[in-house]
Protein backbone atom coordinates (compact mmCIF):
# COMPACT_ATOMS: atom_id res chain seq x y z
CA UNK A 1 0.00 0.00 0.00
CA UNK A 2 1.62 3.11 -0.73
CA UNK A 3 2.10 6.36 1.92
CA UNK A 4 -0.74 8.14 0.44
CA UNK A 5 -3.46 5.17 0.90
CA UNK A 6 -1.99 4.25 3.70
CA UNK A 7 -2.84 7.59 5.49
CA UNK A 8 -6.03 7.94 3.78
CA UNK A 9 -6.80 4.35 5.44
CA UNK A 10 -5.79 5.61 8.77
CA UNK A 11 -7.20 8.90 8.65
CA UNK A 12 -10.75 7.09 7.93
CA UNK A 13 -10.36 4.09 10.39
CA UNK A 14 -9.56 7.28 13.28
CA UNK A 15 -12.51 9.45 12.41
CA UNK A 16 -14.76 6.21 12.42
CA UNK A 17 -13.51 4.44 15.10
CA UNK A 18 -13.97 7.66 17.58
CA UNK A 19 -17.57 8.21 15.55
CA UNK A 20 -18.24 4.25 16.26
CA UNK A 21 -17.04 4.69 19.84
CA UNK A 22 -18.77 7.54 20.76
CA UNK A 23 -22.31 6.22 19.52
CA UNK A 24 -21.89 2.94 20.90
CA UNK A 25 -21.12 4.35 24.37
CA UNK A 26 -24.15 6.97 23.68
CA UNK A 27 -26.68 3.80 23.59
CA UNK A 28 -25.43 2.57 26.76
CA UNK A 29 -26.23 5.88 28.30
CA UNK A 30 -29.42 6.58 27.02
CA UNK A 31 -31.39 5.38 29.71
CA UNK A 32 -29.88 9.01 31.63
CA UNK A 33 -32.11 10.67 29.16
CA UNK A 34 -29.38 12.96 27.94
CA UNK A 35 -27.72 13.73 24.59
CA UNK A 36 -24.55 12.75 23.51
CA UNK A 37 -23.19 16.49 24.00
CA UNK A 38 -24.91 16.89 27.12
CA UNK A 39 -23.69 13.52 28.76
CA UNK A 40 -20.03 14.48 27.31
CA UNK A 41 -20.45 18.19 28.70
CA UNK A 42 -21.24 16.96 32.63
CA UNK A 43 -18.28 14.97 32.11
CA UNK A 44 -16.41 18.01 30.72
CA UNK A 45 -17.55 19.76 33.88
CA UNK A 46 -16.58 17.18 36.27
CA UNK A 47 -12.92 17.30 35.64
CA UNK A 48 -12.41 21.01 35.33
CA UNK A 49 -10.42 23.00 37.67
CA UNK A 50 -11.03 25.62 37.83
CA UNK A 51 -14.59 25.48 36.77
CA UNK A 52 -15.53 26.10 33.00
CA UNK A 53 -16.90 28.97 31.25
CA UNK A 54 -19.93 28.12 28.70
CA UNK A 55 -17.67 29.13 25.77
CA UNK A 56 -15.36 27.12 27.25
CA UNK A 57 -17.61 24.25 27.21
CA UNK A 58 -18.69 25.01 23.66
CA UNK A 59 -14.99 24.80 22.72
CA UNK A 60 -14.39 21.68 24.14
CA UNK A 61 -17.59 20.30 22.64
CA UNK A 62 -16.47 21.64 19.54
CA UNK A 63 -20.07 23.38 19.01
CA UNK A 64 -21.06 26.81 18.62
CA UNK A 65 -21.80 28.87 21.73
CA UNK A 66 -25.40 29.61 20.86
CA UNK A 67 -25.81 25.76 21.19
CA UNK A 68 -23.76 25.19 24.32
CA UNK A 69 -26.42 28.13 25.84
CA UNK A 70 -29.26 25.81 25.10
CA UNK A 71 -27.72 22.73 26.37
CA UNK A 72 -26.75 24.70 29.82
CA UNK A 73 -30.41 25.67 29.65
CA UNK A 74 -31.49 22.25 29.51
CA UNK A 75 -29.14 20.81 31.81
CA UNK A 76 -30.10 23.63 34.52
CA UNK A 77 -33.81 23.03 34.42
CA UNK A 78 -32.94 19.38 34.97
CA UNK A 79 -31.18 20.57 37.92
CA UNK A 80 -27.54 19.11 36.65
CA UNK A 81 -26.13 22.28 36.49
CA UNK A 82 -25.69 25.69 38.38
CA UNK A 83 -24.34 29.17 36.65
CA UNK A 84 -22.04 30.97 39.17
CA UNK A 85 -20.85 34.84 38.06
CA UNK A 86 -16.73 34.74 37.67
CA UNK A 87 -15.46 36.55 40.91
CA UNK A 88 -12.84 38.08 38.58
CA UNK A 89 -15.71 39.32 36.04
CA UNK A 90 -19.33 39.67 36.70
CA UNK A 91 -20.04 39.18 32.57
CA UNK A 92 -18.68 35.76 32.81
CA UNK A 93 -20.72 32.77 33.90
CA UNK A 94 -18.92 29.68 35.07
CA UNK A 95 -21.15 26.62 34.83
CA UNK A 96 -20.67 23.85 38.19
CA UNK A 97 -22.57 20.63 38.30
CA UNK A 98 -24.83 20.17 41.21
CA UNK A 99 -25.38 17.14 43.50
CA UNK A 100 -27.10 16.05 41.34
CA UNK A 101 -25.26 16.57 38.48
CA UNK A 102 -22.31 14.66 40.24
CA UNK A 103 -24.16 12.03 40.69
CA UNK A 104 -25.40 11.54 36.66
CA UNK A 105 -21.79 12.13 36.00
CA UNK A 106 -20.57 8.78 38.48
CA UNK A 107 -22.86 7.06 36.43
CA UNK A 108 -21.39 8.09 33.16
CA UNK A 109 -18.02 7.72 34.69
CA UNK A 110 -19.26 3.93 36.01
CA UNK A 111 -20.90 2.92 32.01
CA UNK A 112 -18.17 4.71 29.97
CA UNK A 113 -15.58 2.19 32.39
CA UNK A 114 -17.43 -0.28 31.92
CA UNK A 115 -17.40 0.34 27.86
CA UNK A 116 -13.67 0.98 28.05
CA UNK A 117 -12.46 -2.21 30.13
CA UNK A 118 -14.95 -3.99 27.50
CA UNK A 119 -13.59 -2.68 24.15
CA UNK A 120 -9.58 -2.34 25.30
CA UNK A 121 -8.65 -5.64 27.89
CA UNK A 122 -7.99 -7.31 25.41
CA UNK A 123 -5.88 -5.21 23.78
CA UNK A 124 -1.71 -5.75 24.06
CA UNK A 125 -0.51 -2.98 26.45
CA UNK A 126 2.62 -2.21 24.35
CA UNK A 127 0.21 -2.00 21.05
CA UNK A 128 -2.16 0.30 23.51
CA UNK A 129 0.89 2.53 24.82
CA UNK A 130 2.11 2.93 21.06
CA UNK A 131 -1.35 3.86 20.02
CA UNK A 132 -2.54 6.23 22.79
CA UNK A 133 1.16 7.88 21.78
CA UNK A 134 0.33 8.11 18.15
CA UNK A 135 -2.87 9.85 18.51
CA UNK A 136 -1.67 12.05 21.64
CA UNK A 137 0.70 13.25 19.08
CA UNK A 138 -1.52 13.80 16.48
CA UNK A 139 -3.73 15.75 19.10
CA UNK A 140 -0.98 18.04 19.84
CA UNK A 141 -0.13 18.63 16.04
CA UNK A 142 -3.31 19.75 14.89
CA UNK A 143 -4.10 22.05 17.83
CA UNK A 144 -0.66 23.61 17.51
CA UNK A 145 -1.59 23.86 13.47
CA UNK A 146 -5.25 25.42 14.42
CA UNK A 147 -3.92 28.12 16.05
């Protein structure tokens, strides 16, 4: 296979394997009644430090802020989230799960483990260390090329 098919080939099996791994773990959590982008936002949430901003969110998400507003929305009437005013800027609003939001996110935390352990045991480690290295790397290239 030549250099150019051969990163075609890997270029497709990446974007479809994350696409195929993100929906799969999306049906296991559909019983929490959330959205793929919500479910993946409270976890988003959960491991900031310090807490996010909404456009921060919507980065991460990789969706446009007017979209990460209705989600926050959504997730606030559900009483997952809070909004909290920056102390260093009244016009920004950092968004904080609530007890209840921790609580949806364990679960997510407890399914998508589940999901991982499922899809990678089997895997070699030294195959698993030289892929999670390859596509760390790759992560760092294109955000260094995006900005």
């Amino acid at each position: 296979m030549s250099k150019e098919l051969l990163q075609e080939a890997f270029a497709r099996a990446l974007h479809d394997s994350a696409r195929a791994w993100r929906h799969a773990l999306d049906r296991r959590l559909k019983d929490l009644g959330l959205s793929q982008a919500s479910w993946m936002g409270i976890a988003f949430l959960a491991r900031a430090d310090p807490p996010l901003t909404q456009t921060e969110l919507a980065h991460r998400l990789s969706v446009e802020g007017p979209t990460v507003v209705a989600m926050v929305d959504r997730l606030q009437r559900a009483g997952l989230v809070r909004r909290e005013i920056a102390p260093e800027d009244r016009r920004i609003r950092r968004v904080l799960l609530t007890p209840a939001g921790q609580t949806v996110y364990a679960e997510v935390k407890r399914v998508a483990g589940d999901f991982r352990r499922e899809m990678l045991d089997g895997l070699d480690a030294t195959a698993l260390q030289q892929a999670t290295n390859i596509l760390q790397r790759l992560q760092r290239f294109t955000e260094e090329s995006s900005r």
